[in-house]
PDB file of N, CA and C in Angstrom:
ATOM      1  N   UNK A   1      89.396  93.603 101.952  1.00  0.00           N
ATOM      2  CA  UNK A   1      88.921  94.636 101.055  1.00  0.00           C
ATOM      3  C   UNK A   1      89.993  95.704 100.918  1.00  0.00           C
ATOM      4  N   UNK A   2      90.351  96.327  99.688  1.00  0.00           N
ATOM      5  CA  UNK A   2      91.521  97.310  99.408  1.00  0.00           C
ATOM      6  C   UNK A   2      90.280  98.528  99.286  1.00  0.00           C
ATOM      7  N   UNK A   3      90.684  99.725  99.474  1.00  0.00           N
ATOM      8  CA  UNK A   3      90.068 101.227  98.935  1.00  0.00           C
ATOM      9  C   UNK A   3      91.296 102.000  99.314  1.00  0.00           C
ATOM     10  N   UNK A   4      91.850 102.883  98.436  1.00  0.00           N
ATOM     11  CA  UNK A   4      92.517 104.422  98.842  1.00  0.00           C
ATOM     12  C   UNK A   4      92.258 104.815  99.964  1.00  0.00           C
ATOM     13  N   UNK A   5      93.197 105.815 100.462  1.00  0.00           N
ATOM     14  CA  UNK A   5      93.055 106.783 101.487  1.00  0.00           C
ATOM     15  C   UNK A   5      92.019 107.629 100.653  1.00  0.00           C
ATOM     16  N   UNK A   6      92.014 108.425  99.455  1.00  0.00           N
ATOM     17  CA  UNK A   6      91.260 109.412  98.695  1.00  0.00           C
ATOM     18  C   UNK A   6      89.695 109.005  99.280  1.00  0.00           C
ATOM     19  N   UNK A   7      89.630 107.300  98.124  1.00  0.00           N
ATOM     20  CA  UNK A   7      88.037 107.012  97.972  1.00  0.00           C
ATOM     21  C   UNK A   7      87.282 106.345  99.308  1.00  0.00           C
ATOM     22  N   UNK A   8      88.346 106.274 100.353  1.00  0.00           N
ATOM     23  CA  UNK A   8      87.888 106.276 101.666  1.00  0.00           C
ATOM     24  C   UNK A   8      87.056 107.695 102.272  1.00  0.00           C
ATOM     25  N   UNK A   9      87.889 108.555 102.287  1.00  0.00           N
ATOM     26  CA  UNK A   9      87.555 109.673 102.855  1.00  0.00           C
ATOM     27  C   UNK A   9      86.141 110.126 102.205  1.00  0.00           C
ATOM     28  N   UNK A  10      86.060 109.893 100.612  1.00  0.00           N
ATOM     29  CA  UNK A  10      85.054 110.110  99.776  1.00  0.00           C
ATOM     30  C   UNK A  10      83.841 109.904 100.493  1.00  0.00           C
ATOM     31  N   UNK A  11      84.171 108.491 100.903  1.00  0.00           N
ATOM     32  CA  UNK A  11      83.157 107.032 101.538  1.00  0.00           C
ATOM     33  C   UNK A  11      82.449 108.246 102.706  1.00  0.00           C
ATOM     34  N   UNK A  12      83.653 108.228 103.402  1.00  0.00           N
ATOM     35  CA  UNK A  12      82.647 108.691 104.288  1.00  0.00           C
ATOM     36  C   UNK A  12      81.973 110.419 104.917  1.00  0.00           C
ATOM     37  N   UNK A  13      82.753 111.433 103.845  1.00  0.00           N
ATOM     38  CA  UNK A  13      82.058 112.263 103.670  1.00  0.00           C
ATOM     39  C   UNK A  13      80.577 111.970 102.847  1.00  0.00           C
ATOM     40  N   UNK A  14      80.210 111.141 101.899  1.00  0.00           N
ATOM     41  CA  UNK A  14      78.893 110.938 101.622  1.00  0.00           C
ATOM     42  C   UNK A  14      78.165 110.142 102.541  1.00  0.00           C
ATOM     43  N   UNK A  15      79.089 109.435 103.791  1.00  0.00           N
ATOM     44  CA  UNK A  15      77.761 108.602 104.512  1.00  0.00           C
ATOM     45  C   UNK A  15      77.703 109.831 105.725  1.00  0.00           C
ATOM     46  N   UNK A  16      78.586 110.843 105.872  1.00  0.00           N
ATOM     47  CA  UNK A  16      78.386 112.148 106.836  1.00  0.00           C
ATOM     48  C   UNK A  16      76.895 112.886 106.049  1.00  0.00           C
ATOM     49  N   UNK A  17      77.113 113.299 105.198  1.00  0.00           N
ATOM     50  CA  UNK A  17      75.806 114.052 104.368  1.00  0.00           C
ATOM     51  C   UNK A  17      74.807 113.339 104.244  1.00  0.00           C
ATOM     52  N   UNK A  18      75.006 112.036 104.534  1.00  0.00           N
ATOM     53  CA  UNK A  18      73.788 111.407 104.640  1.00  0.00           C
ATOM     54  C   UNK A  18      72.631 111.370 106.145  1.00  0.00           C
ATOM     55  N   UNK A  19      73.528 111.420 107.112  1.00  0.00           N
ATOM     56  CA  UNK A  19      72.898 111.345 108.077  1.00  0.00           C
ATOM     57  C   UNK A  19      71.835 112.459 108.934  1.00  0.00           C
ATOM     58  N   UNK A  20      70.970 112.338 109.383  1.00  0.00           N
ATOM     59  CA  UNK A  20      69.967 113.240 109.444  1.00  0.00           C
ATOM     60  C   UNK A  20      70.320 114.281 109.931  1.00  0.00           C
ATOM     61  N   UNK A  21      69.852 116.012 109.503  1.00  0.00           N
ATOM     62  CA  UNK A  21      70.319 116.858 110.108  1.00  0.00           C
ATOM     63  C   UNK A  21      69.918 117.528 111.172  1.00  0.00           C
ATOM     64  N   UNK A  22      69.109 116.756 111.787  1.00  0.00           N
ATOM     65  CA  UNK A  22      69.052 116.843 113.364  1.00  0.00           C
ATOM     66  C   UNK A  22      70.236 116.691 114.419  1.00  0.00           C
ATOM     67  N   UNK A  23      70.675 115.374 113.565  1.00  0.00           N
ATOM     68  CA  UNK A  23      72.438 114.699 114.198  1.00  0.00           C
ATOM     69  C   UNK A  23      73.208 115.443 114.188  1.00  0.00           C
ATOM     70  N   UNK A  24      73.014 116.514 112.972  1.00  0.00           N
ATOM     71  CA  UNK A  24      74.496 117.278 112.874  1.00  0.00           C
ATOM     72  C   UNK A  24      74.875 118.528 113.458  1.00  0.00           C
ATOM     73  N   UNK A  25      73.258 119.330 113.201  1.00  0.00           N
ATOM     74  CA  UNK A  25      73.267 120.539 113.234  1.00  0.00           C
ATOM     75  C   UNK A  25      73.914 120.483 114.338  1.00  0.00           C
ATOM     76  N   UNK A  26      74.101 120.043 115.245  1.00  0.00           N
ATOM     77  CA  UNK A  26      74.149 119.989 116.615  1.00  0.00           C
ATOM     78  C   UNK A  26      75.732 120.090 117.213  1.00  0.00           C
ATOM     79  N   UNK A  27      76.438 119.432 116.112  1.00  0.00           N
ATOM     80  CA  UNK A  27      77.641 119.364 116.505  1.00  0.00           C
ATOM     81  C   UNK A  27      78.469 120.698 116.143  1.00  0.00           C
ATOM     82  N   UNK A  28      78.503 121.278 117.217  1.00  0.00           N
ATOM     83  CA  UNK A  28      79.476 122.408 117.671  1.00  0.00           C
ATOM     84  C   UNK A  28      81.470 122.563 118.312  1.00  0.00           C
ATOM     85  N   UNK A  29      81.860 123.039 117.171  1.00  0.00           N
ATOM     86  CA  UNK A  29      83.493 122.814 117.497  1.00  0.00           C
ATOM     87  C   UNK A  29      84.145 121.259 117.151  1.00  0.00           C
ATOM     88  N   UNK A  30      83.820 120.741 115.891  1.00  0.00           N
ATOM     89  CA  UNK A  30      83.909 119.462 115.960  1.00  0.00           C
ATOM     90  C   UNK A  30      84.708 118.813 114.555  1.00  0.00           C
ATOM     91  N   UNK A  31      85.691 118.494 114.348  1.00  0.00           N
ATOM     92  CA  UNK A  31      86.264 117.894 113.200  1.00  0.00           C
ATOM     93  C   UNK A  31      86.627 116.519 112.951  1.00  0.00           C
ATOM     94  N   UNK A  32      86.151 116.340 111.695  1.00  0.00           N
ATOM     95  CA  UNK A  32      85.884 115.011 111.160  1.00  0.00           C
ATOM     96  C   UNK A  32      87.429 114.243 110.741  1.00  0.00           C
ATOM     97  N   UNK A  33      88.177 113.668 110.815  1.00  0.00           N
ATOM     98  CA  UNK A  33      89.478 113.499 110.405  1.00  0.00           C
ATOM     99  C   UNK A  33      89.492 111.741 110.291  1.00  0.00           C
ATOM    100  N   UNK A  34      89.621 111.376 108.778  1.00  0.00           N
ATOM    101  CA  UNK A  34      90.294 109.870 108.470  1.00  0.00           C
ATOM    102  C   UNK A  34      91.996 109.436 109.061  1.00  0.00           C
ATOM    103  N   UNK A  35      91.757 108.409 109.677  1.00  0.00           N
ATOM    104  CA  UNK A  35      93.725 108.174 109.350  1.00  0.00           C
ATOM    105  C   UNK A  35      93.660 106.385 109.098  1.00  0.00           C
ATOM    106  N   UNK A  36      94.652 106.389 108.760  1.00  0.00           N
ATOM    107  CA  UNK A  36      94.505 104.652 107.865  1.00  0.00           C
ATOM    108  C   UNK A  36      94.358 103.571 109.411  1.00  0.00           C
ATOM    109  N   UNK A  37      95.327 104.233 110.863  1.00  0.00           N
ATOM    110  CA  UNK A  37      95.167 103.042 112.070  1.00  0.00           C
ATOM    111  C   UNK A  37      95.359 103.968 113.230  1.00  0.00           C
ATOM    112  N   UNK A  38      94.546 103.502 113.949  1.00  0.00           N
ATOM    113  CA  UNK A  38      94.724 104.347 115.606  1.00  0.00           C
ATOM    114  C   UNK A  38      96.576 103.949 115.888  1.00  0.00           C
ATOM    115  N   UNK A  39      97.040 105.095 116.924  1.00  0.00           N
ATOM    116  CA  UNK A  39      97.899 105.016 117.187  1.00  0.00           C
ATOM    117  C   UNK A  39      98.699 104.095 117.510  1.00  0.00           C
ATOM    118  N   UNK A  40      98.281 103.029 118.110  1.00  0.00           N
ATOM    119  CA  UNK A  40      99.251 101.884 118.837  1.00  0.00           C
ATOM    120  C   UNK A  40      98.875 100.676 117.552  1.00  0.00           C
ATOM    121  N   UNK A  41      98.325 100.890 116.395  1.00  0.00           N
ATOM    122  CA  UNK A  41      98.747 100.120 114.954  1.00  0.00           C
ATOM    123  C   UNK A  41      97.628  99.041 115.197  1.00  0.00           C
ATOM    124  N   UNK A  42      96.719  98.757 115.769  1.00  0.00           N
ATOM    125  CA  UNK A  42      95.858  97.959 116.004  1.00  0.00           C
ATOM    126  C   UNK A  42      94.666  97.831 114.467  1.00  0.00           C
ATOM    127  N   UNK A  43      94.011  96.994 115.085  1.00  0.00           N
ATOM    128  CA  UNK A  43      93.028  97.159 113.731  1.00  0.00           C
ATOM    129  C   UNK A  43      91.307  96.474 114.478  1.00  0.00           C
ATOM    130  N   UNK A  44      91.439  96.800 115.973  1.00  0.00           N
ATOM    131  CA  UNK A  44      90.593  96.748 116.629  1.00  0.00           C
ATOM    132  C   UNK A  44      89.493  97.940 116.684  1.00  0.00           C
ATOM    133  N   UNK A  45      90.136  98.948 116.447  1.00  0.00           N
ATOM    134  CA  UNK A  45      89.199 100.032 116.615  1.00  0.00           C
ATOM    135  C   UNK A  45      88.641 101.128 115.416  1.00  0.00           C
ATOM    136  N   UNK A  46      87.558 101.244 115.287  1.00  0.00           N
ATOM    137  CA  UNK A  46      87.227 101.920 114.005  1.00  0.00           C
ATOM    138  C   UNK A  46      87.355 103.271 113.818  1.00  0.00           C
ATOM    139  N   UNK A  47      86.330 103.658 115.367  1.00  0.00           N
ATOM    140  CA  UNK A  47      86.351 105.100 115.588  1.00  0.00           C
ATOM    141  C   UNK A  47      86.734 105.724 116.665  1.00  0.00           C
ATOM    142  N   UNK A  48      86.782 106.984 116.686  1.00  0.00           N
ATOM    143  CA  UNK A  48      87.121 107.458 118.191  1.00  0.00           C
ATOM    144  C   UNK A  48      86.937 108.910 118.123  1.00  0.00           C
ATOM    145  N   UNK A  49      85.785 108.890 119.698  1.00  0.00           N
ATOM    146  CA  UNK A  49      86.012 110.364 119.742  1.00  0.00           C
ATOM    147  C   UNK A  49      86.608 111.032 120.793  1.00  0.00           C
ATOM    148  N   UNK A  50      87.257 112.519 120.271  1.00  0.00           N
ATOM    149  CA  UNK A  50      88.536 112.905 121.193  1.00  0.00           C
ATOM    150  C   UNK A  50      87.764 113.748 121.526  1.00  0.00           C
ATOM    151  N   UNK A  51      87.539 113.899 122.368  1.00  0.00           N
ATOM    152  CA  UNK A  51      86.351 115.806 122.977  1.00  0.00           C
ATOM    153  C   UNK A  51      86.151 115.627 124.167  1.00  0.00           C
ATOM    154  N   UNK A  52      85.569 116.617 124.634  1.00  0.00           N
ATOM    155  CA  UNK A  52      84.423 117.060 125.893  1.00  0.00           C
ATOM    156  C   UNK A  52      83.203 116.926 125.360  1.00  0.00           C
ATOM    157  N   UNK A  53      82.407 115.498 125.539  1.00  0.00           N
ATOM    158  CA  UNK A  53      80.994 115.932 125.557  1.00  0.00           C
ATOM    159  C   UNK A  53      79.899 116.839 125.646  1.00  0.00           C
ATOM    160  N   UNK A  54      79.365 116.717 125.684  1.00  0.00           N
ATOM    161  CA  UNK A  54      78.328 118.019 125.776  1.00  0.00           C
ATOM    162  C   UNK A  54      77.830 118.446 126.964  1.00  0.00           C
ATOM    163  N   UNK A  55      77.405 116.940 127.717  1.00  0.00           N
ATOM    164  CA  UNK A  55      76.828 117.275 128.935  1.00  0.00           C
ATOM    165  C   UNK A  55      78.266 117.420 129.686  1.00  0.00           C
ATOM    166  N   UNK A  56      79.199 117.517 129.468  1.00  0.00           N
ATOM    167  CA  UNK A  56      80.007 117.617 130.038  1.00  0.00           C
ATOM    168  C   UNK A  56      80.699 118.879 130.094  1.00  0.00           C
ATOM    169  N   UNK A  57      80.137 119.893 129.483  1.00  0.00           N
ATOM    170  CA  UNK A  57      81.311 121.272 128.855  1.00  0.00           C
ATOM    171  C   UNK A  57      80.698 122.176 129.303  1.00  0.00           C
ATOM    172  N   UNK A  58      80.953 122.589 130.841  1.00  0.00           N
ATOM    173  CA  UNK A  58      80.460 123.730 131.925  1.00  0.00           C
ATOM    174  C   UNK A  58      81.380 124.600 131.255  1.00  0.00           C
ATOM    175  N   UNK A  59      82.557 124.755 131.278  1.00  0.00           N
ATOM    176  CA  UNK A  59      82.946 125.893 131.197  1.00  0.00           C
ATOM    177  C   UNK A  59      83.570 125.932 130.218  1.00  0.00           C
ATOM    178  N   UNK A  60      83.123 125.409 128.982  1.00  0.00           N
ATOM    179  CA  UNK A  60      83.948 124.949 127.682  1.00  0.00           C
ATOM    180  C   UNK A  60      83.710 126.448 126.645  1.00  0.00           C
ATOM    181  N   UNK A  61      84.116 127.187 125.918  1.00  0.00           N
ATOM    182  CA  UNK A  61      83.751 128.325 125.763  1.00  0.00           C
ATOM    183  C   UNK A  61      84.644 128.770 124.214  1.00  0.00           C
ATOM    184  N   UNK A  62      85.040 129.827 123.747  1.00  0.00           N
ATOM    185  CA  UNK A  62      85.985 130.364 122.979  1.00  0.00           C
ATOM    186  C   UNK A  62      87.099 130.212 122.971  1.00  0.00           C
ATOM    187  N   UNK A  63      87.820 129.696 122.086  1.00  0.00           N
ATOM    188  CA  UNK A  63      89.158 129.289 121.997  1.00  0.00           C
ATOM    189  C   UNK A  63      89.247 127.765 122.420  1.00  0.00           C
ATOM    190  N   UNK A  64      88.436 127.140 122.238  1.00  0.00           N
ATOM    191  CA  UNK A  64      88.910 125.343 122.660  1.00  0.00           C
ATOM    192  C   UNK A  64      89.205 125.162 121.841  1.00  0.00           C
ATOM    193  N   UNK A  65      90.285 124.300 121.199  1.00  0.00           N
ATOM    194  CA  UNK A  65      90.306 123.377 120.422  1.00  0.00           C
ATOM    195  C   UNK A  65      89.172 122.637 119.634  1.00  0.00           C
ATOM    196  N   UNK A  66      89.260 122.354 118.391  1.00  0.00           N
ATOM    197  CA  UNK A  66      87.689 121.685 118.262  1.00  0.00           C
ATOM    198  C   UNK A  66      87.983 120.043 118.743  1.00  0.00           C
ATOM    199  N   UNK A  67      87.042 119.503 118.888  1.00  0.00           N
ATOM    200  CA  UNK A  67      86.764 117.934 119.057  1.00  0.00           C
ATOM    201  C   UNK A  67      87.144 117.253 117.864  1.00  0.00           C
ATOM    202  N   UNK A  68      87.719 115.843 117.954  1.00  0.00           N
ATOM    203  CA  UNK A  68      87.578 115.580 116.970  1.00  0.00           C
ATOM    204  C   UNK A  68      87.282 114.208 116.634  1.00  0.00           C
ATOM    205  N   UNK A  69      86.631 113.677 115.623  1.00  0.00           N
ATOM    206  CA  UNK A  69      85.784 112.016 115.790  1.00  0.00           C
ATOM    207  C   UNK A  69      87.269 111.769 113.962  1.00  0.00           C
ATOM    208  N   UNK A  70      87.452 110.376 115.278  1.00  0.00           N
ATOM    209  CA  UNK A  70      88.328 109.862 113.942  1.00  0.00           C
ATOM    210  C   UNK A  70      87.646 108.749 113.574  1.00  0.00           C
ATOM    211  N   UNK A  71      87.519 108.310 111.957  1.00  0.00           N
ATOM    212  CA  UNK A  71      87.181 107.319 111.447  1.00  0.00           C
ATOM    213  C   UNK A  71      88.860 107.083 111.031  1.00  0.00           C
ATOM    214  N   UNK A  72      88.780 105.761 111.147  1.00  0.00           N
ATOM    215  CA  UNK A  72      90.496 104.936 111.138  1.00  0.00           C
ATOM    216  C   UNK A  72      89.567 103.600 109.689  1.00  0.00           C
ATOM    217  N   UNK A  73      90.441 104.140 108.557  1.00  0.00           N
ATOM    218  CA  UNK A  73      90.675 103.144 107.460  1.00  0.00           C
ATOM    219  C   UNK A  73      90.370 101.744 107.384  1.00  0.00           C
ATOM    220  N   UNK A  74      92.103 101.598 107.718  1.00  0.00           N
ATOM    221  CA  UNK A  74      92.014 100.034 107.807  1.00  0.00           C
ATOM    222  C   UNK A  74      91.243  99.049 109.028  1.00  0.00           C
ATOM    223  N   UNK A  75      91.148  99.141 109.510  1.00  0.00           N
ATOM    224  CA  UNK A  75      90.494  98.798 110.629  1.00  0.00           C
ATOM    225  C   UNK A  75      88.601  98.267 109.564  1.00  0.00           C
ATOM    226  N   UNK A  76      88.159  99.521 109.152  1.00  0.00           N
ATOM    227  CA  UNK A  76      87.042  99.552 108.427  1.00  0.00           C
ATOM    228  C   UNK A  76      87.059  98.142 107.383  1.00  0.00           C
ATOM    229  N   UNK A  77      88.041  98.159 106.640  1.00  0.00           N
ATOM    230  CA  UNK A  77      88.488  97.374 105.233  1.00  0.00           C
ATOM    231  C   UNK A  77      88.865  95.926 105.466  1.00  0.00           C
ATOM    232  N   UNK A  78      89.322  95.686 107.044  1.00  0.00           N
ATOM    233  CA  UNK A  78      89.556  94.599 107.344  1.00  0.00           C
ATOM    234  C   UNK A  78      88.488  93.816 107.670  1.00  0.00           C
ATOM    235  N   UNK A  79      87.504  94.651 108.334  1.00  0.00           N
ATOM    236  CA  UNK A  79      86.089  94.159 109.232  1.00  0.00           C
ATOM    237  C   UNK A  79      85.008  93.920 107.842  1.00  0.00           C
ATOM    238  N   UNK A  80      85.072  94.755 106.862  1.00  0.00           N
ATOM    239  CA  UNK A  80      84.241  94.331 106.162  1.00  0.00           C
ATOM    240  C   UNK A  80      84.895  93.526 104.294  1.00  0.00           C
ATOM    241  N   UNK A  81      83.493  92.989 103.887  1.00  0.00           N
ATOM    242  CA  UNK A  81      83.945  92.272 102.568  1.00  0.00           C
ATOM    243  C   UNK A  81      83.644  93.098 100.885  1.00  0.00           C
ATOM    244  N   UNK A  82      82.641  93.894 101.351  1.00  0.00           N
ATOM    245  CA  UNK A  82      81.476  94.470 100.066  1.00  0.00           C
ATOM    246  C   UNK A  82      81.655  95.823 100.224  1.00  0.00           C
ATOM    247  N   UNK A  83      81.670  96.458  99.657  1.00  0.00           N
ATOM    248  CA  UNK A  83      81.214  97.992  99.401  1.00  0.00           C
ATOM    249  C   UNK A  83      80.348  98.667 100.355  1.00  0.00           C
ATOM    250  N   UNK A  84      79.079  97.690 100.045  1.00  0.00           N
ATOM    251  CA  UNK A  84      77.779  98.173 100.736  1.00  0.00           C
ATOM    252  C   UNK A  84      77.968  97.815 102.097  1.00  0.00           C
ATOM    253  N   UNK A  85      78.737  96.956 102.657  1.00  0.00           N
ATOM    254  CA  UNK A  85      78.750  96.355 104.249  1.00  0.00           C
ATOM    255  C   UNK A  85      79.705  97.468 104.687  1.00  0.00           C
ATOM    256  N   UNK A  86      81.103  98.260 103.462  1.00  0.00           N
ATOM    257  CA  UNK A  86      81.799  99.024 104.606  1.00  0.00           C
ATOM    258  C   UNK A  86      80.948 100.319 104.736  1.00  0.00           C
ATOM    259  N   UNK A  87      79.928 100.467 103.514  1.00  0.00           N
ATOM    260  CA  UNK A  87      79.134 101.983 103.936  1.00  0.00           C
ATOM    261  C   UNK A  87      78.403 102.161 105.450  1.00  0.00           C
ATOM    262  N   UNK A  88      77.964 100.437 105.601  1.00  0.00           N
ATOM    263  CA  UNK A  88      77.321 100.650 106.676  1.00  0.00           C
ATOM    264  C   UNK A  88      77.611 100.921 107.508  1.00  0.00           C
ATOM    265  N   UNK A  89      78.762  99.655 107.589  1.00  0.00           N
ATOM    266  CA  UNK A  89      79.930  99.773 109.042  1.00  0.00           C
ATOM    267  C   UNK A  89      80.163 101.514 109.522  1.00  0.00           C
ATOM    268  N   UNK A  90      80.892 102.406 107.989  1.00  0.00           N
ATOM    269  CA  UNK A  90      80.946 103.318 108.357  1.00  0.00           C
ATOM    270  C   UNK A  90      79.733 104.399 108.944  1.00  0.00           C
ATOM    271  N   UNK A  91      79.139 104.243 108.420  1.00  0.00           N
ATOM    272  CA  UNK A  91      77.612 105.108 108.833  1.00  0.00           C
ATOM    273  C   UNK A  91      77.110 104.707 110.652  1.00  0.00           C
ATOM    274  N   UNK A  92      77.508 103.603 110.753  1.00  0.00           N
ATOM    275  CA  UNK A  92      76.959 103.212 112.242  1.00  0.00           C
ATOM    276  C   UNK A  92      78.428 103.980 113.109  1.00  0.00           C
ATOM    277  N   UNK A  93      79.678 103.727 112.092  1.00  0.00           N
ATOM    278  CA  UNK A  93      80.727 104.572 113.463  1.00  0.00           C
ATOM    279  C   UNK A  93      80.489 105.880 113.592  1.00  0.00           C
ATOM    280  N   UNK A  94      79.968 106.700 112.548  1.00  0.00           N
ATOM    281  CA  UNK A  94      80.074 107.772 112.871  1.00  0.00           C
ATOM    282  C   UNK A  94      78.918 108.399 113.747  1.00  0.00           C
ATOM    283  N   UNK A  95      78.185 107.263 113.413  1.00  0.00           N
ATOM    284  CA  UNK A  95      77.003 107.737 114.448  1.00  0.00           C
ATOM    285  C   UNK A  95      77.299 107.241 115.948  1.00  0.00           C
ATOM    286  N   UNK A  96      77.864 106.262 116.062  1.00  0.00           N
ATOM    287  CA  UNK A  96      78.144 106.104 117.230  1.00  0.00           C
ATOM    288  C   UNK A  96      79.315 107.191 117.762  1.00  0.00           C
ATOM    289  N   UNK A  97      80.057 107.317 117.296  1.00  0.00           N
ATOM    290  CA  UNK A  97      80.980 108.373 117.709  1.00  0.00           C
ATOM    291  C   UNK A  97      80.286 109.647 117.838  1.00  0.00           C
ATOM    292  N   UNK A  98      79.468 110.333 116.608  1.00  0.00           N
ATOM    293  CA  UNK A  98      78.666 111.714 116.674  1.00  0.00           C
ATOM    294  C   UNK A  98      77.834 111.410 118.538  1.00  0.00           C
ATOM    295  N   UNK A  99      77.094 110.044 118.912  1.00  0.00           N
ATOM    296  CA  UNK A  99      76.530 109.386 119.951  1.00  0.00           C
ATOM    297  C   UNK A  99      77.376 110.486 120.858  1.00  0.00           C
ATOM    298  N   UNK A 100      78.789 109.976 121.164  1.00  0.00           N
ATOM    299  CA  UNK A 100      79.373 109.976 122.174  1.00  0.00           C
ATOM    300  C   UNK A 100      79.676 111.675 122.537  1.00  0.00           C
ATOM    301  N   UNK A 101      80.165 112.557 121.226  1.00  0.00           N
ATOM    302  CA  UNK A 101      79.319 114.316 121.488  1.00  0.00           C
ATOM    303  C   UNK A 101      78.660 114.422 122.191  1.00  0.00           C
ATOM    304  N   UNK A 102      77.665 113.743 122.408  1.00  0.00           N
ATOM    305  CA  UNK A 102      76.016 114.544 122.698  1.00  0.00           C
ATOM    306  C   UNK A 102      76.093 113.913 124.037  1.00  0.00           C
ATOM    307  N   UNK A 103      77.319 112.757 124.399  1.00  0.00           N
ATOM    308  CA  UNK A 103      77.252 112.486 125.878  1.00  0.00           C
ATOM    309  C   UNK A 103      76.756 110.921 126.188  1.00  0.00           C
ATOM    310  N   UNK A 104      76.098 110.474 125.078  1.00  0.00           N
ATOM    311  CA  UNK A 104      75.591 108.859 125.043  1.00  0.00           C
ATOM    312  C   UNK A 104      76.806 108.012 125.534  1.00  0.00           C
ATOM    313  N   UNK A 105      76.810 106.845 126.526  1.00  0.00           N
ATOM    314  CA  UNK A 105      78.018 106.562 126.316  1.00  0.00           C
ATOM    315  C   UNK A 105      77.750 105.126 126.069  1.00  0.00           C
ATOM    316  N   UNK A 106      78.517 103.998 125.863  1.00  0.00           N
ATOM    317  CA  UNK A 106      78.265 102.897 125.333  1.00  0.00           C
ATOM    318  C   UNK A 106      77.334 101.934 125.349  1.00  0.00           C
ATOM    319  N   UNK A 107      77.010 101.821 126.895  1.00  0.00           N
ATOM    320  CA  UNK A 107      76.054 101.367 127.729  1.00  0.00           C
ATOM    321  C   UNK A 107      74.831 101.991 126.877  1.00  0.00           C
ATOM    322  N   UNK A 108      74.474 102.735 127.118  1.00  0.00           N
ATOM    323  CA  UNK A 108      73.164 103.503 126.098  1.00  0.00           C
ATOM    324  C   UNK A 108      72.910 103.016 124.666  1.00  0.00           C
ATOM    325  N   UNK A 109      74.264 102.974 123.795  1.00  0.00           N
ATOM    326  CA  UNK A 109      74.715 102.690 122.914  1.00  0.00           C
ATOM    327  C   UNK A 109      74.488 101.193 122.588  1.00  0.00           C
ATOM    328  N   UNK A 110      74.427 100.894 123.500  1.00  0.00           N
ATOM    329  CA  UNK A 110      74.157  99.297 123.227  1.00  0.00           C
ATOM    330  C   UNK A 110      72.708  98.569 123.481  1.00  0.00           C
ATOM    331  N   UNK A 111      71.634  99.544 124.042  1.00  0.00           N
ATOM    332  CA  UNK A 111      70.731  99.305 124.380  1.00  0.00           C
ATOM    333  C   UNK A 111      70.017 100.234 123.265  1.00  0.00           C
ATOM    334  N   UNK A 112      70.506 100.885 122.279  1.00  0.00           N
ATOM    335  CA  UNK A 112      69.806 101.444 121.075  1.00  0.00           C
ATOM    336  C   UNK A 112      70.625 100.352 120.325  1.00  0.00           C
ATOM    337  N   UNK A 113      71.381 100.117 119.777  1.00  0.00           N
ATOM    338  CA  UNK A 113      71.966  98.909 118.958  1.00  0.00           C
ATOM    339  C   UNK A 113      72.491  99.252 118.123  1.00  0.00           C
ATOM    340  N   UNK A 114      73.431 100.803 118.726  1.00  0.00           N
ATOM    341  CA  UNK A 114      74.447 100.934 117.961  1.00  0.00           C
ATOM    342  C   UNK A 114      76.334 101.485 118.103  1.00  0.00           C
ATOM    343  N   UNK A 115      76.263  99.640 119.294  1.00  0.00           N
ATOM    344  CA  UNK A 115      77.453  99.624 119.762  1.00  0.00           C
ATOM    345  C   UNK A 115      77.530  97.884 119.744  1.00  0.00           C
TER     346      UNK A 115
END
């Protein structure tokens, strides 16, 4: 499957606004950032989140850095065939990644069925 960097990002700022705002409100100090491949050029991995969890941030306070959940492009475009299969794909990473914020970690993730 081919899409832009542009109508990627598009992609998945509308499957972000889509997701319930219970999920979101929540996320504190946190930035959303596309890049076309995780660092070491793979096309294994979709998403990733870079942060301190939640249950994890005793003394996390003013001035941190924000967090940040990457959705990675190609990786997306390779795994899927249709339009509608990469919306999904994308909608389940970001939820699984938004998951991993709040402290869920895969194990959990996989026993809700969305890892």
């Amino acid at each position: 499957m081919e899409m832009d960097a542009d109508a990627f990002e598009k992609l998945v700022v509308d499957e972000l606004d889509r997701l319930p705002d219970d999920m979101v409100d929540g996320l504190d100090n946190v930035v959303f950032v596309v890049e076309d491949r995780p660092e070491d050029g793979s096309l294994d991995l979709l998403g990733l989140y870079d942060g301190l969890a939640l249950t994890e941030r005793g003394g996390y306070g003013m001035g941190e850095l924000p967090d940040r959940i990457v959705i990675y492009r190609e990786p997306h475009l390779t795994e899927c065939e249709s339009d509608e299969e990469l919306r999904d794909e994308v909608h389940t990473t970001l939820v699984h990644e938004i998951a991993h914020f709040y402290g869920i970690d895969d194990d959990q993730l996989h026993e809700l069925g969305w890892a």
